[in-house]
N, C-alpha and C. Protein backbone atom coordinates (compact mmCIF):
# COMPACT_ATOMS: atom_id res chain seq x y z
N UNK A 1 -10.48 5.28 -6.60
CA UNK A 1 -9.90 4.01 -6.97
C UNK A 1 -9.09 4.15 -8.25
N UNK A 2 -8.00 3.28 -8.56
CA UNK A 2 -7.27 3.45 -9.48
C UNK A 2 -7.10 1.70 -9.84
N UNK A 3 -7.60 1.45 -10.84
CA UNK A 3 -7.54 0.00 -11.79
C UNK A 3 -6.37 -0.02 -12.94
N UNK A 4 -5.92 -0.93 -12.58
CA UNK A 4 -5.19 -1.15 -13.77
C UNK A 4 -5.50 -2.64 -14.71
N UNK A 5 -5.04 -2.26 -15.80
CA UNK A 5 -5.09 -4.52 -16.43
C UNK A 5 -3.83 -4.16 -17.46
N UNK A 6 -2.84 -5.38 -16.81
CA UNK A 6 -1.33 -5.53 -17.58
C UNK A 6 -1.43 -6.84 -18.23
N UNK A 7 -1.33 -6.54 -19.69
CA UNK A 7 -2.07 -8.13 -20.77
C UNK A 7 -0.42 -8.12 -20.80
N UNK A 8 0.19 -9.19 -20.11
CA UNK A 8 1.45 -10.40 -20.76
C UNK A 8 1.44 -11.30 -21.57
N UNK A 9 2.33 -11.06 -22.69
CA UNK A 9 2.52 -12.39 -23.29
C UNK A 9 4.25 -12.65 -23.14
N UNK A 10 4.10 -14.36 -23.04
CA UNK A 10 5.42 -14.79 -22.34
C UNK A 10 5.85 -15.04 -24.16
N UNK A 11 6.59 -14.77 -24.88
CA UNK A 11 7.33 -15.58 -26.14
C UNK A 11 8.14 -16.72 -26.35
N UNK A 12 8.39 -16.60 -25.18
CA UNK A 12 9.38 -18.55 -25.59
C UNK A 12 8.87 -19.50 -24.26
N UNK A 13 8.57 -20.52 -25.19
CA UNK A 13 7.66 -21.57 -24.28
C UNK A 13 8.12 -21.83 -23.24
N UNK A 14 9.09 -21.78 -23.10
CA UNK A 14 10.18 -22.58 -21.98
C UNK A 14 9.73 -21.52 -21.07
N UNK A 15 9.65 -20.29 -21.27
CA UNK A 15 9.39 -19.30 -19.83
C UNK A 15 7.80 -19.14 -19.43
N UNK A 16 6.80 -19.91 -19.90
CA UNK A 16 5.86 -20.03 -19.35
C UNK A 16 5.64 -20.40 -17.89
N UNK A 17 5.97 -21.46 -17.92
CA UNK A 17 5.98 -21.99 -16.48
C UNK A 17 6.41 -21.71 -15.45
N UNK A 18 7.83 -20.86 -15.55
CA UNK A 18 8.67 -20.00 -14.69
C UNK A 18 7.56 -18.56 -14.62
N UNK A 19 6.87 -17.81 -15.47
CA UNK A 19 5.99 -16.78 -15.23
C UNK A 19 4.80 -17.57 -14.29
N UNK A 20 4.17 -18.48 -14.79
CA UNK A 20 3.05 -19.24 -13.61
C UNK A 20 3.11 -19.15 -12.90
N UNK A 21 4.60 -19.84 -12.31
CA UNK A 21 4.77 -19.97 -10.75
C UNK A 21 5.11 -18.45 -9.93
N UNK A 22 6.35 -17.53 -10.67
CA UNK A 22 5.98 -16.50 -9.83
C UNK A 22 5.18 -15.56 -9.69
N UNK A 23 4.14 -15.38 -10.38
CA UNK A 23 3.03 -14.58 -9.85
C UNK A 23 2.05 -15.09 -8.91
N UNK A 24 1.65 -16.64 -8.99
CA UNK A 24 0.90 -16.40 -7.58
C UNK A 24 1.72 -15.70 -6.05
N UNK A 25 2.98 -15.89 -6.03
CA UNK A 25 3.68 -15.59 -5.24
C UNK A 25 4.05 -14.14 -4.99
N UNK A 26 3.50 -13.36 -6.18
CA UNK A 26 3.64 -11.70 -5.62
C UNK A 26 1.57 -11.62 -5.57
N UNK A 27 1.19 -12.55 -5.05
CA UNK A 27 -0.27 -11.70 -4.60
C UNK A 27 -0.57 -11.70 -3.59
N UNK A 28 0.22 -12.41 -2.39
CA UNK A 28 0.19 -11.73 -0.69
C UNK A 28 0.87 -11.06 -0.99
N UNK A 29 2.29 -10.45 -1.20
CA UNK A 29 2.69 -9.45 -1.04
C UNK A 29 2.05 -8.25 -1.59
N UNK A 30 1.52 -8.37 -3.07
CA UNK A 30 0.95 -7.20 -3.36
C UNK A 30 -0.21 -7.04 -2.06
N UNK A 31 -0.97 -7.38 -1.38
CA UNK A 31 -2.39 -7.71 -1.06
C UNK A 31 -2.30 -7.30 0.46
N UNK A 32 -0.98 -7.26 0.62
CA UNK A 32 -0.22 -6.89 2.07
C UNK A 32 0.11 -5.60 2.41
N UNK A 33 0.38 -4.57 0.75
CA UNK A 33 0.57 -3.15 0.75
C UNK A 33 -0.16 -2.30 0.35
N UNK A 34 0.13 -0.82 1.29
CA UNK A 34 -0.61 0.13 2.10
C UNK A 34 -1.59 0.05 0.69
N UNK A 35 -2.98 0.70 -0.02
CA UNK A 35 -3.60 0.40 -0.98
C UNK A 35 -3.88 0.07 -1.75
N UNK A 36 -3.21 -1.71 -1.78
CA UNK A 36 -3.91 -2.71 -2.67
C UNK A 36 -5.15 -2.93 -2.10
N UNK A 37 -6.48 -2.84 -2.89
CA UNK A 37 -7.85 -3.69 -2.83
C UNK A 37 -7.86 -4.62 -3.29
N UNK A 38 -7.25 -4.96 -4.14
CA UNK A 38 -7.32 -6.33 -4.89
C UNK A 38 -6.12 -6.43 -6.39
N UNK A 39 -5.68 -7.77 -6.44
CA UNK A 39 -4.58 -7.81 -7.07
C UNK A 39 -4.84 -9.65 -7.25
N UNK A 40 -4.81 -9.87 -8.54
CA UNK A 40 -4.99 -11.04 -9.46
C UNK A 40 -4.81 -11.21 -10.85
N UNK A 41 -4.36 -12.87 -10.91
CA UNK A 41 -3.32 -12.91 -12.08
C UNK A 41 -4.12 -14.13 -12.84
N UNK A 42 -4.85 -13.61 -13.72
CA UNK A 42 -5.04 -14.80 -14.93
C UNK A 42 -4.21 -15.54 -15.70
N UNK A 43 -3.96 -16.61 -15.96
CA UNK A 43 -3.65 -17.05 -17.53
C UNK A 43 -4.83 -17.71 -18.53
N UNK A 44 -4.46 -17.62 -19.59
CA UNK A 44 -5.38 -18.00 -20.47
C UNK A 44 -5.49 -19.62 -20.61
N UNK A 45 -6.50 -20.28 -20.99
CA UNK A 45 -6.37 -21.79 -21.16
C UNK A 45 -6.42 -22.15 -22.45
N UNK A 46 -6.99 -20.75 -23.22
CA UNK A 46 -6.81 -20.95 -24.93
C UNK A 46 -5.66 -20.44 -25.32
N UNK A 47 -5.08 -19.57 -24.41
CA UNK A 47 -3.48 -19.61 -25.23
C UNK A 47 -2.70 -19.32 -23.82
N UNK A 48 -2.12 -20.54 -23.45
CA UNK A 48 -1.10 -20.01 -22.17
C UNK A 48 -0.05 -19.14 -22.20
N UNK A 49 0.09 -19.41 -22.98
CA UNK A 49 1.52 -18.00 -23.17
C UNK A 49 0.97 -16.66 -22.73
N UNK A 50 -0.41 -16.52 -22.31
CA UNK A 50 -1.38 -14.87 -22.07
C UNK A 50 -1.64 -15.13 -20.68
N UNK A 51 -0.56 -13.80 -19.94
CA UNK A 51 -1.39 -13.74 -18.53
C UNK A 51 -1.92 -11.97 -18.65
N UNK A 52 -3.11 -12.05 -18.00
CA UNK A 52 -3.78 -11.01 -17.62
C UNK A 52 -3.98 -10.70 -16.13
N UNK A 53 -3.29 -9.62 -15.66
CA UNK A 53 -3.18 -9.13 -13.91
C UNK A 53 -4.20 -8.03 -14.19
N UNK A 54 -4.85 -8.13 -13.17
CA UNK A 54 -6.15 -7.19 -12.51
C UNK A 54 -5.84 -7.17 -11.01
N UNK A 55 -5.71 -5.27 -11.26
CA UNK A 55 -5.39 -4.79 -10.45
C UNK A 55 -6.18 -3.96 -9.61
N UNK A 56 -6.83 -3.40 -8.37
CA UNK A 56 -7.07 -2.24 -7.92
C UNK A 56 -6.82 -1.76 -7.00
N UNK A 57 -6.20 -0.48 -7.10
CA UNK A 57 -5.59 0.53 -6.17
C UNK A 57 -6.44 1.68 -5.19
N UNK A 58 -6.52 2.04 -4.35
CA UNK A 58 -6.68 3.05 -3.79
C UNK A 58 -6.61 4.55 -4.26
N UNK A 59 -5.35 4.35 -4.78
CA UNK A 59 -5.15 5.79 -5.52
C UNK A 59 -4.19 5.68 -6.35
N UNK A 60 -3.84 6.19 -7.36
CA UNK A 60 -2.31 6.12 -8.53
C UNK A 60 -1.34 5.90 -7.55
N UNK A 61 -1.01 7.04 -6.77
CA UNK A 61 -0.28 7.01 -5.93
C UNK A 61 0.49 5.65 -5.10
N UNK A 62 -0.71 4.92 -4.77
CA UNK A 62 -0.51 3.92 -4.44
C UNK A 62 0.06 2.66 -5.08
N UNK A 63 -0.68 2.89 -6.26
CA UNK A 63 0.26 2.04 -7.00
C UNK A 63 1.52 2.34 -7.51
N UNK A 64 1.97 3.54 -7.59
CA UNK A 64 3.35 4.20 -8.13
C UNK A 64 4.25 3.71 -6.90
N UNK A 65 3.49 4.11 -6.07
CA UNK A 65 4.26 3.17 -4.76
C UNK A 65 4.59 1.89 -4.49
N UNK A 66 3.80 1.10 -5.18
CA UNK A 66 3.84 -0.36 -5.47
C UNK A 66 5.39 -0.72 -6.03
N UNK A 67 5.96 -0.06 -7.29
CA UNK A 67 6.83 -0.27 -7.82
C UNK A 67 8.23 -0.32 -6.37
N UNK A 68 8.04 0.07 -5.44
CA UNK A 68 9.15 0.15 -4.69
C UNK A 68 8.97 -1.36 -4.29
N UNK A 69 8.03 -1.91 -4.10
CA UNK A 69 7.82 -2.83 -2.92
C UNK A 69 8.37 -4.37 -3.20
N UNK A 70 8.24 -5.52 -2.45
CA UNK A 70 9.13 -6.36 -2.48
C UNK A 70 8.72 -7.40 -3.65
N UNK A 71 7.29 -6.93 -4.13
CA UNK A 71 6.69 -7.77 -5.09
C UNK A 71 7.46 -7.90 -6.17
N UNK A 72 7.54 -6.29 -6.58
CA UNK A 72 7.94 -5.65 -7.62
C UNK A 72 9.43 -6.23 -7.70
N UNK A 73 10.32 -5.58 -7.06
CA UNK A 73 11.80 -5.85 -6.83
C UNK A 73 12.17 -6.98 -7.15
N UNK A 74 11.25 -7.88 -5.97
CA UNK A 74 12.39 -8.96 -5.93
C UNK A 74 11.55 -10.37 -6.58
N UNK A 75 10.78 -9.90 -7.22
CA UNK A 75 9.65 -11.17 -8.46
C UNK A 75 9.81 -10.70 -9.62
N UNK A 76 9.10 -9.25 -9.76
CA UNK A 76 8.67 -9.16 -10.91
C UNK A 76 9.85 -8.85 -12.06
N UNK A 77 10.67 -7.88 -11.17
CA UNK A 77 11.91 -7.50 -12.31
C UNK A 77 12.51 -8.20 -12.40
N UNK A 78 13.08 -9.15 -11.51
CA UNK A 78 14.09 -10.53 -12.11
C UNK A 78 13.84 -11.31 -12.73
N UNK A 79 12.59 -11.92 -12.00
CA UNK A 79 11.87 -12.72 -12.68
C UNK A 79 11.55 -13.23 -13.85
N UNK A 80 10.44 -11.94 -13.53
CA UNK A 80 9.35 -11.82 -14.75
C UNK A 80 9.47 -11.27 -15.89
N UNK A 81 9.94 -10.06 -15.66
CA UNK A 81 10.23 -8.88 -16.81
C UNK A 81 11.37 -9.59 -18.13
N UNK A 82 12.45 -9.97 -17.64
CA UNK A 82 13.34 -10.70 -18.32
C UNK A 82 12.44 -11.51 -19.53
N UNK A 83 11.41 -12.18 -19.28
CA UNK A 83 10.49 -13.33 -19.80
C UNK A 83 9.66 -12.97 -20.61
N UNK A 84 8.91 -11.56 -20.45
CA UNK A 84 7.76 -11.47 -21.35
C UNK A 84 8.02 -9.85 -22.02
N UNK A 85 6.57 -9.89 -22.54
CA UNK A 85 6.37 -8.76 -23.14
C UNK A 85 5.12 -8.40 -22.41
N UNK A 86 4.56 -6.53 -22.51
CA UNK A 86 3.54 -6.57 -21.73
C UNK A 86 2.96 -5.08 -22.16
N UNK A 87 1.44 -5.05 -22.08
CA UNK A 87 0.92 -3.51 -21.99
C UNK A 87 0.21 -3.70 -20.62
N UNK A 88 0.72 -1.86 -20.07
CA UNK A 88 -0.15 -1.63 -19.23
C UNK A 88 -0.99 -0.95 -19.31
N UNK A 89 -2.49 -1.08 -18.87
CA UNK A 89 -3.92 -0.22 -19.02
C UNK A 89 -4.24 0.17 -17.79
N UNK A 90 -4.17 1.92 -17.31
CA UNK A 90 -4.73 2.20 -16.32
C UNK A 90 -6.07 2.53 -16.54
N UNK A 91 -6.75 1.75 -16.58
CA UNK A 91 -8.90 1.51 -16.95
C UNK A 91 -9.08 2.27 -15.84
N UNK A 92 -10.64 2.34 -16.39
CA UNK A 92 -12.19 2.66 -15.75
C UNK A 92 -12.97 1.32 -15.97
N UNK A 93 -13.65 1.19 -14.79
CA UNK A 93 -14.65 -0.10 -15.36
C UNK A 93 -15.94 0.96 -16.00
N UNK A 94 -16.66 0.14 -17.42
CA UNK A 94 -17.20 0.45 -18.09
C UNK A 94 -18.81 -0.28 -17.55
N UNK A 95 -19.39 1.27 -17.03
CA UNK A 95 -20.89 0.72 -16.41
C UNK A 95 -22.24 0.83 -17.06
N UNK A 96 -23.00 -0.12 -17.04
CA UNK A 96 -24.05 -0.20 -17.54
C UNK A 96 -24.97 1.55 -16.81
N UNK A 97 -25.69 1.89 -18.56
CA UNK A 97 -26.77 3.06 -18.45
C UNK A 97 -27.40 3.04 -17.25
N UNK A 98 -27.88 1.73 -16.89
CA UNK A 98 -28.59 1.19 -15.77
C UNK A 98 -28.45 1.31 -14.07
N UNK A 99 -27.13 0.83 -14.40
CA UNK A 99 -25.97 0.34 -13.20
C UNK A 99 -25.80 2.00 -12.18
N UNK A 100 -26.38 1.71 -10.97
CA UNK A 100 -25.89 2.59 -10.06
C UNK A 100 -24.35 2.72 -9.92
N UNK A 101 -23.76 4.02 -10.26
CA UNK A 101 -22.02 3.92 -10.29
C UNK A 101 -21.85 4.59 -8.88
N UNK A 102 -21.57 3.75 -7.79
CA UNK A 102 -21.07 3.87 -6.11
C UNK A 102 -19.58 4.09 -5.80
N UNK A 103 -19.06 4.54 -6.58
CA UNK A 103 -17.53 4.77 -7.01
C UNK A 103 -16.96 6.13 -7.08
């Protein structure tokens, strides 16, 4: 599995709302290609201007592949990218001493 978490912050108020609306709209498409497991988009309610996407992939691969796809293209780079600022984190989830790791 390959996880990612991309922390956005939008800087000018006015493009908040325009980021809201198109990300629910790239999560069938992400959710539709060859190794997405799961793909979801937070915003914050203590500071909206903060969206947080949680991602998980199948393999890097898969997500490197992602970048071709129609999410990417035709949402995120016109869109979105124009609008914010952003880091991306390719994580590990961090498991409890305890916690059987089935992964």
């Amino acid at each position: 599995m390959f996880d990612l978490i991309v922390i956005i912050r939008v800087p000018e108020r006015t493009n908040i709302d325009p980021v809201a609306d198109a990300l629910p709209r790239m999560r069938p498409m992400c959710l539709a290609e060859d190794g997405c497991v799961s793909w979801e988009a937070y915003q914050s309610h203590q500071e909206p201007s903060r969206f947080v996407l949680v991602e998980r992939w199948a393999s890097r691969a898969h997500w490197e592949a992602h970048d071709a796809g129609d999410a990417i293209q035709k949402i995120y780079i016109p869109e979105i990218m124009p609008r914010i600022e952003r880091e991306v984190h390719p994580s590990i989830r961090v498991h409890s001493r305890h916690e059987a790791v089935t992964e």
